[in-house]
C-alpha atoms as a PDB file:
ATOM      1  CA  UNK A   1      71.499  34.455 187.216  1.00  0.00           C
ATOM      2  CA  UNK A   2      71.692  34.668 191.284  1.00  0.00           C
ATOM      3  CA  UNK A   3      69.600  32.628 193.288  1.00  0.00           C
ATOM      4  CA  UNK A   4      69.990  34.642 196.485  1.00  0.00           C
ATOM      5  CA  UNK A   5      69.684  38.709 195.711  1.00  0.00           C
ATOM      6  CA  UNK A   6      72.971  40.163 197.235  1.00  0.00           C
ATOM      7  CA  UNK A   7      73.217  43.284 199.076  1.00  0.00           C
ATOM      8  CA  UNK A   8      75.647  45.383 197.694  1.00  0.00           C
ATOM      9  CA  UNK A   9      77.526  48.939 198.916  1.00  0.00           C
ATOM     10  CA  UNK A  10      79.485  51.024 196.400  1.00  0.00           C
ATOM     11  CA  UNK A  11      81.957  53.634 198.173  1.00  0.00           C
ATOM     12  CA  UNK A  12      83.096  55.970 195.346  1.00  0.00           C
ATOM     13  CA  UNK A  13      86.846  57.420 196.071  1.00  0.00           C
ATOM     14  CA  UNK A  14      87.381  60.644 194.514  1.00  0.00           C
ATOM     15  CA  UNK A  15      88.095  63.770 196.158  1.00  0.00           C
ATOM     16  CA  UNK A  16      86.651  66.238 193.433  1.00  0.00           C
ATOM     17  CA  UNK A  17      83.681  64.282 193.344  1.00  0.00           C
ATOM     18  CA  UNK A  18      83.419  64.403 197.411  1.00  0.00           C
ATOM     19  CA  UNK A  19      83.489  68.215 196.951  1.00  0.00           C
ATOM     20  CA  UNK A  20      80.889  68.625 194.418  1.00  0.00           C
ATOM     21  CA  UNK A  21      83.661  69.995 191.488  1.00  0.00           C
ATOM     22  CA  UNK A  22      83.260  66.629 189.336  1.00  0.00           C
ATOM     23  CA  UNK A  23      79.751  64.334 189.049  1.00  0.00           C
ATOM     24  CA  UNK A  24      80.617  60.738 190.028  1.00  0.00           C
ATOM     25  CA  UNK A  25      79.503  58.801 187.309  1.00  0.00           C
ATOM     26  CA  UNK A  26      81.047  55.304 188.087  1.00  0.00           C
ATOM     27  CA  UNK A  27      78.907  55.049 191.255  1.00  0.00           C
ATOM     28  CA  UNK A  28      75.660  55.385 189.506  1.00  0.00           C
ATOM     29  CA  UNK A  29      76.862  53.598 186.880  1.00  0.00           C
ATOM     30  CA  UNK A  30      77.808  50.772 188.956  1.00  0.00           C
ATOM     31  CA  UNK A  31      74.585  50.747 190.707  1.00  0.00           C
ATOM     32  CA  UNK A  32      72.532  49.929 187.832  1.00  0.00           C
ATOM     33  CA  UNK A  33      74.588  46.890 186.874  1.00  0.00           C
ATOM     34  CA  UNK A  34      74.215  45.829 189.784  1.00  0.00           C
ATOM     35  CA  UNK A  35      70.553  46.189 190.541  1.00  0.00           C
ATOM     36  CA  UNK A  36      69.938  44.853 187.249  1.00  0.00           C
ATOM     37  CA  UNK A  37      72.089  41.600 188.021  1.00  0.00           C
ATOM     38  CA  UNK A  38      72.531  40.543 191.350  1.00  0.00           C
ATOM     39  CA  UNK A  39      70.756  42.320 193.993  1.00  0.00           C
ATOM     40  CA  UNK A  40      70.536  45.627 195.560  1.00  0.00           C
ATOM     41  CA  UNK A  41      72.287  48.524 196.371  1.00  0.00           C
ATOM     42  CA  UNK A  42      72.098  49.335 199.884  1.00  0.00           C
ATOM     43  CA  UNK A  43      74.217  52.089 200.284  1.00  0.00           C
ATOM     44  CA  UNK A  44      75.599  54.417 197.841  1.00  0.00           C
ATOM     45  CA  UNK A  45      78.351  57.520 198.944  1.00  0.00           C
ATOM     46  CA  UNK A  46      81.555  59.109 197.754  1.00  0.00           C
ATOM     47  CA  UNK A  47      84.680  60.219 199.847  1.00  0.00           C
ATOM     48  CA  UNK A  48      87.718  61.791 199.251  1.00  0.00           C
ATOM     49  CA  UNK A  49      91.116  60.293 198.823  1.00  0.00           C
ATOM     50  CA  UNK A  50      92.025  60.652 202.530  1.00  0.00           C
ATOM     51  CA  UNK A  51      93.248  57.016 203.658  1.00  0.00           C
ATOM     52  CA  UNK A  52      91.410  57.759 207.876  1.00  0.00           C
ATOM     53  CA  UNK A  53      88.454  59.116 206.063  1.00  0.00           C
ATOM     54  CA  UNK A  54      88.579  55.709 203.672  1.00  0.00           C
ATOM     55  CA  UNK A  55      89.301  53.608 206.486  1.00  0.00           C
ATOM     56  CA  UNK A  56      86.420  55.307 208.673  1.00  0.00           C
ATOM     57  CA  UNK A  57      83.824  54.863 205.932  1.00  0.00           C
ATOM     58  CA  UNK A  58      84.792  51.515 205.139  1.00  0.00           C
ATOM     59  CA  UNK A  59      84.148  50.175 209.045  1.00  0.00           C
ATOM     60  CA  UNK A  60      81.191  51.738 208.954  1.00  0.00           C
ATOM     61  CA  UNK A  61      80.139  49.991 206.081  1.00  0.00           C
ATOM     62  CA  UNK A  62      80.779  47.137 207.139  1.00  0.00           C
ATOM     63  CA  UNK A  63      80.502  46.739 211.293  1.00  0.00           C
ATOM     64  CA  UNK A  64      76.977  48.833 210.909  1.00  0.00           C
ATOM     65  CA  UNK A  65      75.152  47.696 207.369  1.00  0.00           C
ATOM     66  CA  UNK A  66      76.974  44.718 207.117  1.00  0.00           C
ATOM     67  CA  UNK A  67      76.905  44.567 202.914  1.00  0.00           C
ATOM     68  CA  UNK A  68      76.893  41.422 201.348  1.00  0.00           C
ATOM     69  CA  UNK A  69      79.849  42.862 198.971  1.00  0.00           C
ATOM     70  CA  UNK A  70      81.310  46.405 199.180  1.00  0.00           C
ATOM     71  CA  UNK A  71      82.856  47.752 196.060  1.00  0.00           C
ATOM     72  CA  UNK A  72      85.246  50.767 196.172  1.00  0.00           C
ATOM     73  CA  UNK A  73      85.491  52.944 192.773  1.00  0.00           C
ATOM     74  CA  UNK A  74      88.970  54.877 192.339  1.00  0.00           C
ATOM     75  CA  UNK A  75      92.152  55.538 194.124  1.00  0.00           C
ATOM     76  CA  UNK A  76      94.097  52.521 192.954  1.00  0.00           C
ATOM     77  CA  UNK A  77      96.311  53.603 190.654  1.00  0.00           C
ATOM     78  CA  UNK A  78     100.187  55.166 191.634  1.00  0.00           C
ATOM     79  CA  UNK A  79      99.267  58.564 191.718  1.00  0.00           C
ATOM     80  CA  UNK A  80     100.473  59.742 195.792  1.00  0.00           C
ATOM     81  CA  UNK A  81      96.757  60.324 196.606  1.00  0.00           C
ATOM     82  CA  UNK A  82      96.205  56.956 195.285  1.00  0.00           C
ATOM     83  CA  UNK A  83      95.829  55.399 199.121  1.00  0.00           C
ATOM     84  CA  UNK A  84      92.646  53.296 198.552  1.00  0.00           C
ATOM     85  CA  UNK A  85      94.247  49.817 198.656  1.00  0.00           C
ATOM     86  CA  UNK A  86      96.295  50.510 201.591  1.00  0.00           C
ATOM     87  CA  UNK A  87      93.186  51.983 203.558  1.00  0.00           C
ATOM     88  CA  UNK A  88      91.063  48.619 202.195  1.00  0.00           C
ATOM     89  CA  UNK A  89      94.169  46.484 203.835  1.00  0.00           C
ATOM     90  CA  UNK A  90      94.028  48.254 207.280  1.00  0.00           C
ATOM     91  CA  UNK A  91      90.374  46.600 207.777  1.00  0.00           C
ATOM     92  CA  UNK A  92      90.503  43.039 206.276  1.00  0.00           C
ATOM     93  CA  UNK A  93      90.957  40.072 208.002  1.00  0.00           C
ATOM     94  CA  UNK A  94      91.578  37.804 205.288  1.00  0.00           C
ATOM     95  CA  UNK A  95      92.884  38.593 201.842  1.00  0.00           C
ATOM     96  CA  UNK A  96      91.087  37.361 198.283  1.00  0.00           C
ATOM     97  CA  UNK A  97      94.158  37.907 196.083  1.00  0.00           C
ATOM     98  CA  UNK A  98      92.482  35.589 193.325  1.00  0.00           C
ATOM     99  CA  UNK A  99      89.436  38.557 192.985  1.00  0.00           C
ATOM    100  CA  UNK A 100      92.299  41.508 191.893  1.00  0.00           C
ATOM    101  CA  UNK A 101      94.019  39.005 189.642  1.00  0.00           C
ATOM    102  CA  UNK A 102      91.443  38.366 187.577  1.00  0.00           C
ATOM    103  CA  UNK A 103      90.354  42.130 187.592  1.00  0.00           C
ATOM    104  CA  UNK A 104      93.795  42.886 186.529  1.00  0.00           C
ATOM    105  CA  UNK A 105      94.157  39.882 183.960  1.00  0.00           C
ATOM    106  CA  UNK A 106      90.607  40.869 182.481  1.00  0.00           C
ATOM    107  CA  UNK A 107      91.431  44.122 182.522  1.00  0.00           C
ATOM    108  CA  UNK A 108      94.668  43.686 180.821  1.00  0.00           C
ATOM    109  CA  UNK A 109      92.802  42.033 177.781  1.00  0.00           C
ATOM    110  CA  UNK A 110      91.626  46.087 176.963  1.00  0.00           C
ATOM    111  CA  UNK A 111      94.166  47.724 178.223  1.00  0.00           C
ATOM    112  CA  UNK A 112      97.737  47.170 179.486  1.00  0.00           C
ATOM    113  CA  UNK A 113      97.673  50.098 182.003  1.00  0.00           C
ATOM    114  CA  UNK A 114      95.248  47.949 184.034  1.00  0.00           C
ATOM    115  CA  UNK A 115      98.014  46.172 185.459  1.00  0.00           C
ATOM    116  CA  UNK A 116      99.299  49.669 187.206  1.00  0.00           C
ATOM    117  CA  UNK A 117      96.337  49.380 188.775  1.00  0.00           C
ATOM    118  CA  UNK A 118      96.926  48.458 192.953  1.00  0.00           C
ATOM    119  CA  UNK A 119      93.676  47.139 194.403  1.00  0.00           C
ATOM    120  CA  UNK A 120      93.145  44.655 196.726  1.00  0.00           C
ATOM    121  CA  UNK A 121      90.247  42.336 197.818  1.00  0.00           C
ATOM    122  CA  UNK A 122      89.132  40.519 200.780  1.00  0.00           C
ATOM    123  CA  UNK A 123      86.848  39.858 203.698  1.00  0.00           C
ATOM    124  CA  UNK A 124      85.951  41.874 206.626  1.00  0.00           C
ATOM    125  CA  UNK A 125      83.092  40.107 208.723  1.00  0.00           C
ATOM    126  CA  UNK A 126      80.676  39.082 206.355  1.00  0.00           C
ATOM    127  CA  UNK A 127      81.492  41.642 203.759  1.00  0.00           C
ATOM    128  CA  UNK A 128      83.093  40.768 200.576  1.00  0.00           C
ATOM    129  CA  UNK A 129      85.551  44.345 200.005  1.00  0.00           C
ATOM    130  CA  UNK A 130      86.755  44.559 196.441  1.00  0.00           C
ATOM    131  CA  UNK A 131      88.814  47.821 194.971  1.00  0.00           C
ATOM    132  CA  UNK A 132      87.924  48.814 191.135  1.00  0.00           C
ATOM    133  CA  UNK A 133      89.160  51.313 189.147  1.00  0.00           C
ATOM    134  CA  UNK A 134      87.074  54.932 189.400  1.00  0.00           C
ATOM    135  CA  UNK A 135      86.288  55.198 185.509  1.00  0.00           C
ATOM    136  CA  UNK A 136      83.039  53.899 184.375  1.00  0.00           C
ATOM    137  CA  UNK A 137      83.999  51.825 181.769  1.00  0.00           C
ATOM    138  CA  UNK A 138      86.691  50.184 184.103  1.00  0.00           C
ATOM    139  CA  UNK A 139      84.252  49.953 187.016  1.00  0.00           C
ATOM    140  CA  UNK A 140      81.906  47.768 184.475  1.00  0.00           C
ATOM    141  CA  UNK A 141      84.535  45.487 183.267  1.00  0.00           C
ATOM    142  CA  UNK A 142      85.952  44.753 186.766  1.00  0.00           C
ATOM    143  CA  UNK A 143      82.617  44.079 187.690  1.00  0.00           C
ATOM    144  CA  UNK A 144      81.606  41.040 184.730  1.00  0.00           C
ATOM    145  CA  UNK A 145      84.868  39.949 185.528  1.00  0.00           C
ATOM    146  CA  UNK A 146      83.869  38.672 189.353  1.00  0.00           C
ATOM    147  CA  UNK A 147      80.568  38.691 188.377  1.00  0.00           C
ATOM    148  CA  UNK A 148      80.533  34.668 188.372  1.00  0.00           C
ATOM    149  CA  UNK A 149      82.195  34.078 191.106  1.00  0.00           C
ATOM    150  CA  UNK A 150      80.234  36.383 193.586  1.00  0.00           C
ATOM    151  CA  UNK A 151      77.275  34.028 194.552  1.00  0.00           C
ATOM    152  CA  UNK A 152      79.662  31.799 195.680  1.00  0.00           C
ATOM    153  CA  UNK A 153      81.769  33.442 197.575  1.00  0.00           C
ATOM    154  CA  UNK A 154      78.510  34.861 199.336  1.00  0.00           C
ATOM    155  CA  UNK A 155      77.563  31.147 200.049  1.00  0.00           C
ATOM    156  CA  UNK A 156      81.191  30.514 201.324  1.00  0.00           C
ATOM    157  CA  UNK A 157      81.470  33.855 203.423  1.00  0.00           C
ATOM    158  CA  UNK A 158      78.101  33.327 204.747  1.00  0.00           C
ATOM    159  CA  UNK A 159      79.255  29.493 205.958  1.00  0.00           C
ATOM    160  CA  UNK A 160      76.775  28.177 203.454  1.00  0.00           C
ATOM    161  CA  UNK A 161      78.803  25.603 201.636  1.00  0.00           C
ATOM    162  CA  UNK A 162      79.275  22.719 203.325  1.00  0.00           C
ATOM    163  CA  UNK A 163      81.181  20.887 200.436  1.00  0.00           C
ATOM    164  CA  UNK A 164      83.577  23.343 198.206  1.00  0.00           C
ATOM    165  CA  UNK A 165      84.075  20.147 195.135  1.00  0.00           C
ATOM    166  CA  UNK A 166      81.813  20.967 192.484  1.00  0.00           C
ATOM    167  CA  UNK A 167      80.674  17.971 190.087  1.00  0.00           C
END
């Protein structure tokens, strides 16, 4: 399906999961879909829902292993400790709005609720940052849903296209 494998980083957001009182099971979950689609996963961790601790995690990501795409899991919704899209803001340098659209818009075709849902997308370096739900349904669906655009905006990231028109 991908010509080029893609190196991937899933940051799960979940503070019960960070202490060890719930499993994370969109991370894993995640992982495999990805592994068995477009690449592999590089890195793999969960954090709280602490927007420094967010922000921290996601620099590292992305000034040390440099990810091809880094997907967050939870903390998108309106709950107060919902702070993952503002925390994913702080560190880009240019927005995707088009990516969270479609997320929502696919998402919407389930469920109406998706479109409470607040996350953001967009570049940071050469990493591709894109905010998902935490469940592991949701994480799944978001997933297919920017599935076929994600070689391309690899190429495009990576200054790899030379001519964006399409035949």
């Amino acid at each position: 399906m991908v010509e080029k494998k893609i190196r991937a980083a899933v940051l799960t957001v979940s503070t019960r999961s960070s202490r060890g009182e719930r499993e994370d099971k969109s991370g894993p979950v995640l992982c495999g879909r990805i592994e068995e689609t477009i690449g592999e996963v590089i890195h793999y961790s969960v954090v709280g829902d602490d927007r420094d601790r967010i922000v921290q995690e996601l620099l590292r990501l992305c000034d040390e292993l440099s990810p091809d795409v880094l997907f967050t899991l939870g903390g998108t919704g309106l709950a107060p400790s919902d702070v993952t899209p503002e925390a994913t803001e702080s560190v880009l340098e240019r927005k995707v709005p088009g990516i969270s659209e479609i997320i929502r818009l696919k998402g919407y075709e389930k469920t109406p609720m998706s479109v409470l849902s607040r996350g953001v997308a967009g570049v940071r370096g050469k990493t591709l940052i894109i905010n998902m739900p935490g469940s592991p349904r949701a994480a799944l669906e978001c997933f297919d849903a920017v599935l076929p655009v994600l070689s391309h905006a690899m190429e495009l990231i990576h200054g790899e296209v030379k001519d964006c028109g399409r035949v």
